[in-house]
Protein backbone atom coordinates (compact mmCIF):
# COMPACT_ATOMS: atom_id res chain seq x y z
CA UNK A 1 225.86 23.87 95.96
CA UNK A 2 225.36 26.86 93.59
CA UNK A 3 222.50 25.64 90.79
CA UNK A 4 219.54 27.87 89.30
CA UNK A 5 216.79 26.75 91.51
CA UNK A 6 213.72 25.64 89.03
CA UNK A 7 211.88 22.34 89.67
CA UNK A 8 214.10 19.88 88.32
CA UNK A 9 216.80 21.04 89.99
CA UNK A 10 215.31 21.00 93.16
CA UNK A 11 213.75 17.50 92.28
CA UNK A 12 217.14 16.10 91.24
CA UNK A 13 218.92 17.77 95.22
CA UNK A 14 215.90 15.87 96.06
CA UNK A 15 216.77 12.22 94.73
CA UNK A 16 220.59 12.63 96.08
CA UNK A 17 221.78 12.21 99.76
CA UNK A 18 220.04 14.21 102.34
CA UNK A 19 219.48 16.65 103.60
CA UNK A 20 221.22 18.95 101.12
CA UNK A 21 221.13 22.64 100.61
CA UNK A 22 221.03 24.59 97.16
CA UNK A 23 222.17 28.12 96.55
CA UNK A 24 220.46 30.32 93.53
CA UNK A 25 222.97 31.27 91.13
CA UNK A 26 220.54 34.27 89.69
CA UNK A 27 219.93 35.96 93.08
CA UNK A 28 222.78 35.42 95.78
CA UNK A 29 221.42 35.46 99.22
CA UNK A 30 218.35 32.88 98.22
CA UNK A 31 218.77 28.95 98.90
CA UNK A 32 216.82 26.00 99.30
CA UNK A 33 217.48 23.11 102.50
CA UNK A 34 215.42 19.57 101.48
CA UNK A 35 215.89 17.70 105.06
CA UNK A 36 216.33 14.04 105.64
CA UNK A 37 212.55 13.03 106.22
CA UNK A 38 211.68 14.78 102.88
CA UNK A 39 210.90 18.45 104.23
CA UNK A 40 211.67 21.57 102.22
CA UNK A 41 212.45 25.03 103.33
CA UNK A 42 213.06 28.11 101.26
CA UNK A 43 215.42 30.61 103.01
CA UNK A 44 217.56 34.00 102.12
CA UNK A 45 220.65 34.24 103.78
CA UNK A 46 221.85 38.23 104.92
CA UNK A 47 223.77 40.31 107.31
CA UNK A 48 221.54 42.70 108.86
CA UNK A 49 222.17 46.26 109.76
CA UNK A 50 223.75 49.16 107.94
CA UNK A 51 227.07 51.37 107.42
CA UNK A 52 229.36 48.54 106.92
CA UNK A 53 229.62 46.94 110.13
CA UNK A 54 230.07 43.62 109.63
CA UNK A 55 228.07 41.23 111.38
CA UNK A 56 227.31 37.20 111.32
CA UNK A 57 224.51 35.70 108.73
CA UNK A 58 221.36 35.52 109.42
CA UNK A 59 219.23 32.36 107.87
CA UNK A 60 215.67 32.97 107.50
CA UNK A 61 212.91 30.48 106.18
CA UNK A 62 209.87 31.59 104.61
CA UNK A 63 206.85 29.93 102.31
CA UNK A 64 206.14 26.55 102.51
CA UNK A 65 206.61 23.27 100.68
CA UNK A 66 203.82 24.13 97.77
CA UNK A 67 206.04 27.48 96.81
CA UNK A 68 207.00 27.19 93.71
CA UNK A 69 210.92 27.96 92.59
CA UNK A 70 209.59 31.24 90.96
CA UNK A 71 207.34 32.04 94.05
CA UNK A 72 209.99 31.46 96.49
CA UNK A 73 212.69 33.33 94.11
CA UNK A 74 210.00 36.42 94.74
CA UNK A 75 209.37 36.37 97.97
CA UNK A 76 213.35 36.15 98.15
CA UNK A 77 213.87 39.44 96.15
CA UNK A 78 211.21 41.19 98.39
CA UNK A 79 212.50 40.24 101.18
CA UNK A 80 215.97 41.01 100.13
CA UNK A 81 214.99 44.68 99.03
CA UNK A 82 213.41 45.29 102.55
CA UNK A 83 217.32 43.90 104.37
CA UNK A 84 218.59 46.52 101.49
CA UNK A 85 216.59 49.08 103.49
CA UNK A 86 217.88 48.22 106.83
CA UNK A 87 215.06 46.00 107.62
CA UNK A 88 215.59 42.47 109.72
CA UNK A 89 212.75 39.60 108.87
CA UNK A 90 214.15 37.86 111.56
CA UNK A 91 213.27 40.60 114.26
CA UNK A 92 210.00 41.39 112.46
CA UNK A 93 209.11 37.64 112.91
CA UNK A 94 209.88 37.50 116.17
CA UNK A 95 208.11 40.72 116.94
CA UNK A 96 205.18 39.59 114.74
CA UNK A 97 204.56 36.45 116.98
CA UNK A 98 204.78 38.53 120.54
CA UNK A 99 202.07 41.27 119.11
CA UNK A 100 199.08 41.66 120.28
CA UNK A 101 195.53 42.29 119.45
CA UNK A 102 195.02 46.47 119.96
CA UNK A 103 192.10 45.84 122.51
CA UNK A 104 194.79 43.71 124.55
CA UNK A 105 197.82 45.80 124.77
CA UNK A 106 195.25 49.05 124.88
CA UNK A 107 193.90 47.33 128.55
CA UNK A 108 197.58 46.62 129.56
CA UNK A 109 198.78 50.09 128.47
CA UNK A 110 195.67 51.49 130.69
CA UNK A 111 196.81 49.15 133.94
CA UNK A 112 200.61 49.64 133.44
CA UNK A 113 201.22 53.00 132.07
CA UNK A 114 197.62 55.36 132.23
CA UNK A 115 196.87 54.80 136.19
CA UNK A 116 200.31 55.36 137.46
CA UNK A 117 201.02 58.42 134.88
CA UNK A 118 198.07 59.88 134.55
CA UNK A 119 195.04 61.91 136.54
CA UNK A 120 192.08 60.39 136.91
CA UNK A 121 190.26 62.18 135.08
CA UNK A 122 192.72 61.96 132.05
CA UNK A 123 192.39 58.12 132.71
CA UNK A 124 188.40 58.13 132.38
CA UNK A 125 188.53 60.00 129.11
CA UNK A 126 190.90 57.53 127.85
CA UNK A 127 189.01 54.65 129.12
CA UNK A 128 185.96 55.89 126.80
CA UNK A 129 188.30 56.87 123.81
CA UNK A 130 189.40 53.22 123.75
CA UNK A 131 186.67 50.81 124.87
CA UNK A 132 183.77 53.21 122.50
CA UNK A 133 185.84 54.21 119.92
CA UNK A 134 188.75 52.71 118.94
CA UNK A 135 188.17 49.07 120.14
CA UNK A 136 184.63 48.66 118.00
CA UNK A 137 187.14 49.31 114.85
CA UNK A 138 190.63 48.00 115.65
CA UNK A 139 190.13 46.14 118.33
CA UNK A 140 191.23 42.01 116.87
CA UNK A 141 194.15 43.91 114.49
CA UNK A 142 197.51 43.51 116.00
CA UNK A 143 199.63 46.61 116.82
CA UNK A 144 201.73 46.25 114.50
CA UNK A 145 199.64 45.42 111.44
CA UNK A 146 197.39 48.65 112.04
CA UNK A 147 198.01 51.60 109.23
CA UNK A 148 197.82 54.96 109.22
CA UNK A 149 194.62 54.63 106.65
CA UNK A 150 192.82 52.48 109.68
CA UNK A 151 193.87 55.62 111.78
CA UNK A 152 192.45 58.20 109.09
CA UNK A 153 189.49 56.52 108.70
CA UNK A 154 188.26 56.00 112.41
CA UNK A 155 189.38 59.46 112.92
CA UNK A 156 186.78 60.39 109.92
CA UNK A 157 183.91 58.17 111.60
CA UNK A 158 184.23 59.73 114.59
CA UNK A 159 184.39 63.37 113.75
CA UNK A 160 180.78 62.87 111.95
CA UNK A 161 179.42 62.69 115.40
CA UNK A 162 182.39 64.77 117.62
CA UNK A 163 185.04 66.30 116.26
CA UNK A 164 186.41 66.27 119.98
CA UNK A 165 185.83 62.84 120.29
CA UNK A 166 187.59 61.94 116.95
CA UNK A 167 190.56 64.50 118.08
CA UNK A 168 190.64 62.85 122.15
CA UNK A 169 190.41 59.57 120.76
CA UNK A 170 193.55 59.97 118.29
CA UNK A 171 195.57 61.38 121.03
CA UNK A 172 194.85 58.31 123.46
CA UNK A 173 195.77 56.15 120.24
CA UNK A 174 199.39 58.10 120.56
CA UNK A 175 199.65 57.25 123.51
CA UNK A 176 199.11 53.77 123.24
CA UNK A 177 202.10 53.03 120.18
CA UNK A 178 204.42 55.30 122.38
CA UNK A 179 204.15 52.86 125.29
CA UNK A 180 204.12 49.85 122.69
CA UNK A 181 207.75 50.89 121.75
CA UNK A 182 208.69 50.90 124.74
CA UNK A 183 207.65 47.43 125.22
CA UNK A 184 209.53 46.43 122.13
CA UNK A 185 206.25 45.52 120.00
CA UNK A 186 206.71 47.56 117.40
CA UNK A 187 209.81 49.96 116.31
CA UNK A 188 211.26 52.95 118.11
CA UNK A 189 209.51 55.79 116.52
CA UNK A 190 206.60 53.64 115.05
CA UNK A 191 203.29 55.57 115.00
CA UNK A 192 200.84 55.38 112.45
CA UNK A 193 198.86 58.48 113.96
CA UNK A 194 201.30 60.54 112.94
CA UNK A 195 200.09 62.88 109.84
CA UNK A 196 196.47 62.68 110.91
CA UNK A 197 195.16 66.27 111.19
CA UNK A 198 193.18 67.61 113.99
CA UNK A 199 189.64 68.56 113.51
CA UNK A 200 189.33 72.23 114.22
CA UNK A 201 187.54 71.86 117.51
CA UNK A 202 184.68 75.48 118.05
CA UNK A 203 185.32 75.80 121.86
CA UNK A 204 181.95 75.72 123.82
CA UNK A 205 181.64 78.22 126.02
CA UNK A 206 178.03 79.03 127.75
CA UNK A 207 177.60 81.76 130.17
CA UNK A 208 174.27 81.61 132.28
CA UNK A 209 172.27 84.99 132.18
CA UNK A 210 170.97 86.70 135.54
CA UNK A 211 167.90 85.46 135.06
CA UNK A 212 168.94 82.25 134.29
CA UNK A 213 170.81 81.64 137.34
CA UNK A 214 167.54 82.56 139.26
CA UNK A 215 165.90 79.89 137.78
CA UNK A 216 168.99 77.73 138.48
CA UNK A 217 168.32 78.57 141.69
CA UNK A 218 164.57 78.10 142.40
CA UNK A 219 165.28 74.52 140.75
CA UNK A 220 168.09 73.53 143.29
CA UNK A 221 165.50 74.39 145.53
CA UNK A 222 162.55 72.96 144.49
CA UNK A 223 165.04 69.57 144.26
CA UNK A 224 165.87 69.26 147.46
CA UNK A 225 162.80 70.10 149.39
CA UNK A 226 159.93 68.79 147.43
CA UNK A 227 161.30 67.38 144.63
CA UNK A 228 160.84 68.27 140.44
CA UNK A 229 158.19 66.97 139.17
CA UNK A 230 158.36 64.49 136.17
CA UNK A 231 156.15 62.84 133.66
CA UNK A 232 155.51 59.36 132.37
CA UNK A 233 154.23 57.98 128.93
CA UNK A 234 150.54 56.67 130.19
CA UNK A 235 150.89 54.58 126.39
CA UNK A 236 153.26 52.25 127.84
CA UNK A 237 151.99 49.03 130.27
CA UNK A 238 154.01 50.32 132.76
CA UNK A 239 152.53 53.50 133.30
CA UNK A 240 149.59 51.66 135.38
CA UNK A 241 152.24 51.02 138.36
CA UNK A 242 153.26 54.50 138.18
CA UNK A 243 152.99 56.93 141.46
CA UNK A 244 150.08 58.95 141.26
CA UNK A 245 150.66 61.98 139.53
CA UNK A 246 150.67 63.88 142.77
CA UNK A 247 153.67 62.16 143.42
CA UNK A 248 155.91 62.25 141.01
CA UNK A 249 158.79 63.82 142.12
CA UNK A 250 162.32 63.86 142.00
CA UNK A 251 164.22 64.67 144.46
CA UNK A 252 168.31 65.36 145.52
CA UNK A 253 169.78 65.01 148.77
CA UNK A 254 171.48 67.96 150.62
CA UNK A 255 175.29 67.28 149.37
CA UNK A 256 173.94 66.93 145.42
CA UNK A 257 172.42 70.08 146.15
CA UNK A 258 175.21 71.62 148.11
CA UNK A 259 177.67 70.28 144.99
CA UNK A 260 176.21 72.41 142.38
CA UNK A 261 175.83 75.28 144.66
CA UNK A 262 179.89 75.03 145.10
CA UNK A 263 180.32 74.30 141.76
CA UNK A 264 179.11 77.91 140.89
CA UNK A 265 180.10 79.56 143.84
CA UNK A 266 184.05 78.70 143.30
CA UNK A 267 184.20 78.07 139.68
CA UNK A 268 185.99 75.00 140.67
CA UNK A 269 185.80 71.83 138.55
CA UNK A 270 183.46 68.87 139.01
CA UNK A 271 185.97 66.82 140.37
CA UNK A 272 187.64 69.71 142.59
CA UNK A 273 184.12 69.52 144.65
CA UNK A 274 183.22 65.91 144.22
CA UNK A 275 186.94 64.55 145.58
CA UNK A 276 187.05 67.52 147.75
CA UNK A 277 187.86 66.38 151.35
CA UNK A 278 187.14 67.88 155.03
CA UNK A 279 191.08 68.33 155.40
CA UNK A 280 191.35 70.27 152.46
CA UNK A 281 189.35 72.86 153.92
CA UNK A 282 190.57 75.58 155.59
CA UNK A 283 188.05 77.56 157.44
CA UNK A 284 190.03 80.19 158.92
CA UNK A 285 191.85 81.39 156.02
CA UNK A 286 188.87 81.00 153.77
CA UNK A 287 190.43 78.43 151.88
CA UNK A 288 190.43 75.04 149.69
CA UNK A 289 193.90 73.41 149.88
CA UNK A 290 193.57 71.07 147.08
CA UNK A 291 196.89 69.02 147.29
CA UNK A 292 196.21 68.04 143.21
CA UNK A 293 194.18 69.06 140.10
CA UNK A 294 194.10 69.27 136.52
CA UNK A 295 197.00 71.73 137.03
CA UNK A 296 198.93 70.74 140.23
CA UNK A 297 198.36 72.09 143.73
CA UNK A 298 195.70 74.83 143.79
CA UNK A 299 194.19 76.54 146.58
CA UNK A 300 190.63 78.11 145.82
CA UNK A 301 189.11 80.98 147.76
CA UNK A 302 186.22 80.94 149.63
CA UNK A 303 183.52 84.14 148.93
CA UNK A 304 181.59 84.15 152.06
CA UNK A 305 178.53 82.61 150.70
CA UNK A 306 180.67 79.78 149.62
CA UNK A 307 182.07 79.44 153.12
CA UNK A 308 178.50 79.91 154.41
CA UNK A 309 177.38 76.90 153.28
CA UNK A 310 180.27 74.70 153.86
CA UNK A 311 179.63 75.32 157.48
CA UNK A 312 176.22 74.47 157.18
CA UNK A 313 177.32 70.99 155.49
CA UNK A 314 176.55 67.84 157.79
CA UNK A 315 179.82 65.83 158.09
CA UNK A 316 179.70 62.58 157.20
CA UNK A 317 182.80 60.93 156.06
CA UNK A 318 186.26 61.84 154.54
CA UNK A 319 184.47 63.77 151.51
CA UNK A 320 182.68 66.83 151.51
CA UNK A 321 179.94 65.47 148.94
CA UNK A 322 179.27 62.22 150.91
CA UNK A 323 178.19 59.41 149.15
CA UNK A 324 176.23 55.93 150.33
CA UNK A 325 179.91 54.71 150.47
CA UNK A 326 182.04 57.48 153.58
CA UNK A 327 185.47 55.75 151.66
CA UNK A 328 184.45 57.22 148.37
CA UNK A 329 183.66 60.29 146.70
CA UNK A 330 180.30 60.68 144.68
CA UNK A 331 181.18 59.36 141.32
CA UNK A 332 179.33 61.99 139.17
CA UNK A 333 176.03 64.71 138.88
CA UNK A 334 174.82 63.29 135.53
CA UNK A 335 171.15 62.44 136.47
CA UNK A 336 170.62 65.52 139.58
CA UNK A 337 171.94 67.57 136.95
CA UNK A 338 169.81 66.62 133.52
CA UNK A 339 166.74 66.93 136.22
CA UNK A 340 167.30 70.27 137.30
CA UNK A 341 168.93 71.98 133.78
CA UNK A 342 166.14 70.43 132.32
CA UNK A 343 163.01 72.35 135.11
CA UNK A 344 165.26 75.37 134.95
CA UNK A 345 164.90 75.40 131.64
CA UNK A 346 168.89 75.31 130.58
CA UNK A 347 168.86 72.61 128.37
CA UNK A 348 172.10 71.74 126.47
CA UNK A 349 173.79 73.51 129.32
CA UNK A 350 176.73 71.67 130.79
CA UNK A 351 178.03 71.44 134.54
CA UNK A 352 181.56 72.75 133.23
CA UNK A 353 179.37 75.70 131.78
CA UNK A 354 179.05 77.02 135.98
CA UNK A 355 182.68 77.23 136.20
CA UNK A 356 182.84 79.39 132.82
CA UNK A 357 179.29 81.74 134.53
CA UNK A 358 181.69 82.20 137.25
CA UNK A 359 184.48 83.82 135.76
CA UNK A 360 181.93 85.55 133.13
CA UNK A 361 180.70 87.26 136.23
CA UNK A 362 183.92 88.09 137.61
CA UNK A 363 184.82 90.19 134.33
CA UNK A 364 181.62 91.88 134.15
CA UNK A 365 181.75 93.42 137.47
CA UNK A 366 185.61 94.60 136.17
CA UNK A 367 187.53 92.30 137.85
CA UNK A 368 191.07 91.86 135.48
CA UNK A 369 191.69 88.77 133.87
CA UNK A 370 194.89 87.92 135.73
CA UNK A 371 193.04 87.81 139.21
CA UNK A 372 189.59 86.07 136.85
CA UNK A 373 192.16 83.14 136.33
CA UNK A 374 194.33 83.52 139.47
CA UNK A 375 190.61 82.27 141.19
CA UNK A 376 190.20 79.62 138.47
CA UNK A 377 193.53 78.43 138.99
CA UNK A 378 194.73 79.10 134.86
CA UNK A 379 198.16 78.12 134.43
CA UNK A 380 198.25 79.88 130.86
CA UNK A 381 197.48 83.41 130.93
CA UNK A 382 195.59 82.68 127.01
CA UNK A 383 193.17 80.01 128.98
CA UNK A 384 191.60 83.12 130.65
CA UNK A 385 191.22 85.17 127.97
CA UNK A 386 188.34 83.69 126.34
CA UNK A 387 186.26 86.51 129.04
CA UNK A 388 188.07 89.30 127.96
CA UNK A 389 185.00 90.44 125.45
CA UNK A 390 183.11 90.19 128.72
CA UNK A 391 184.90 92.80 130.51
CA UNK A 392 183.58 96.19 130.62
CA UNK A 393 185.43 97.85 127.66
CA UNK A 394 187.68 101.36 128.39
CA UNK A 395 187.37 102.41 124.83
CA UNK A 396 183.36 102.03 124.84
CA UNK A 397 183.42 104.13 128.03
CA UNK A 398 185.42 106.80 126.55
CA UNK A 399 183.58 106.71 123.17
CA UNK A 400 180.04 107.33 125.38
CA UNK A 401 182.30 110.11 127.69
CA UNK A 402 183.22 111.71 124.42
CA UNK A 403 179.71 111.48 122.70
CA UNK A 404 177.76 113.07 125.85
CA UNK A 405 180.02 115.89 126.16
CA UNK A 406 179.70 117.11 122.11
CA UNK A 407 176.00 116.02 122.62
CA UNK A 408 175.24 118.29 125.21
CA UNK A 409 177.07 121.56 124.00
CA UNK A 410 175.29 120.95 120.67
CA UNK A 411 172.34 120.79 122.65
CA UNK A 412 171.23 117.46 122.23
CA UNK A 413 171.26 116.73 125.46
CA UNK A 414 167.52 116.16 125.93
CA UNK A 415 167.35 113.42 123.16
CA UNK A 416 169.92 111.18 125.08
């Protein structure tokens, strides 16, 4: 019955036969139901959708029995405002109860979507992004309750320690909502990273010297034969079961050694060598057949001193860089790798940095940038010209040509 739902009306629907159901007279669309056993339920009635369609009614409870009239009439009017919009309680109820928790769906989305989409390596990266970065901070929320000011500020906290952190882990955070749609846990469309900004990201780029490869060199060396030496703190109680300082020594088997060797000998990347296997190698053409990479099927060529030592390399297993396990490839060259940048005296040097000292020594000896990044495999002709400065420079040349010749018929000659 239509009534202006206050308290006594609602009292006096109460004292009459039940159940019975009241409709506001002030805001049409907004009832109350009192049932038979004494319950109460405050409800809006509306058709959902848009652009005159017409569709059945929808009846949607909200509140609870301590709601006052004037609360419930509120909540009504809100509510009523968002189906003006195009919005549906009902579905965001329903979707409300199947979300879940980011660090949930974020594992699913890595076991469903990541591992049959993307590379491995892609998947790594994204495993860190979520389980360092964005779990810590968003991890109990549910999807659909997370804002695009929870998004701005983890963004924030991370780019005070890695602006290509922050930047990775907003893109993996993408990633995420655009499977969640998908899924039909939140809205077609629905991404709150949307807006965020980038950090400008200063590309690293480190190109060993000549006579820093030497000592590169001598300390792959020294490695594998009779190990680096290392020190201990004698302060701590553990120092006393120490090796004797004649024996401290670190030291890397033959394929650890032969990795890094590769490494800078092909400019290939770290997991080009380390998931390299013995079919892939072709050594009458000189060849790597790698049947995927970062950018697809690649084939790297083999200088002779990089062929050289592949021959010398003691089968043992499917992979080139055995492992303890044949079935699997070495997983990484963190520790070998600290150890030896760190006697070599390259600190803050990365392993990617020998792929980048490879095709810095390819454009110093004049080789053109197309063949630099045919070698590297480059996709984008752009990605390769971060050596051009490296390059021997036609204009200097002709400057110096030019400045001899007036030099010497001024007869300066003698102070060149």
């Amino acid at each position: 019955m239509p009534i202006k739902l206050s308290k006594r009306t609602v009292d006096a629907l109460a004292a009459g036969p039940l159940p019975s159901i009241g409709y506001d007279t002030e805001l049409k669309g907004f009832g109350v139901r009192l049932g038979a056993r004494g319950s109460l339920g405050w409800f809006i009635e509306y058709r959902p959708g848009a652009g005159g369609r017409r569709v059945a009614k929808k009846r949607f409870y909200f509140g609870s029995r301590e709601f006052t009239p004037e609360q419930a009439r509120q909540t009504a009017k809100e509510l009523l405002a968002n189906v003006a919009l195009g919005g549906d309680p009902m579905k965001d109820r329903i979707r409300e109860r199947h979300s879940l928790p980011f660090s949930e769906f974020a594992e699913r989305y890595l076991s469903e979507e990541a591992e049959v989409k993307l590379k491995p390596g892609t998947i790594a990266n994204y495993r860190i992004a979520i389980r360092k970065h964005a779990v810590p901070d968003l991890g109990r929320i549910k999807l659909d309750k997370i804002s695009n000011a929870d998004l701005a500020r983890l963004h924030t906290k991370i780019g005070k320690t890695s602006t290509v952190n922050a930047n990775r882990t907003m893109e993996c955070v993408s990633s995420i909502f655009r499977y969640a749609a998908t899924c039909n846990l939140v809205p077609v469309g629905h991404n709150p990273t949307k807006g965020i900004r980038a950090f400008r990201e200063n590309r690293r780029e480190r190109f060993l010297s000549s006579e820093e490869l030497a000592r590169l060199g001598e300390a792959i060396r020294e490695a594998e034969t009779v190990g680096t030496p290392y020190e201990i703190d004698e302060s701590k109680p553990s120092a006393k079961h120490a090796p004797k300082p004649e024996n401290r020594r670190i030291q890397i088997d033959a394929y650890t050694a032969a990795a890094l060797r590769l490494l800078i000998l092909t400019g290939a990347r770290l997991r080009e060598i380390l998931h390299l296997k013995w079919d892939y190698v072709d050594f009458q053409r000189g060849l790597l057949l790698l049947p995927d990479s970062k950018t697809g099927r690649k084939a790297i060529v083999l200088n002779a001193p990089a062929l050289a030592l592949l021959q010398r390399i003691e089968q043992a297993g499917q992979y080139v860089i055995a492992s303890g396990d044949p079935d699997r490839p070495k997983a990484d060259l963190n520790r070998p790798w600290r150890t030896i940048s760190k006697r070599a005296g390259l600190e803050g040097v990365r392993i990617h940095d020998l792929r980048h000292t490879h095709a810095s020594v390819g454009a110093a000896a004049g080789l053109s940038l197309p063949i630099i990044g045919k070698l590297l495999g480059h996709t984008q002709a752009s990605t390769t010209q971060r050596y051009a400065h490296l390059a021997s420079d036609p204009l200097k040349e002709a400057s110096d040509k030019i400045g001899l010749s007036i030099s010497s018929q001024m007869g300066d000659a003698a102070q060149r």
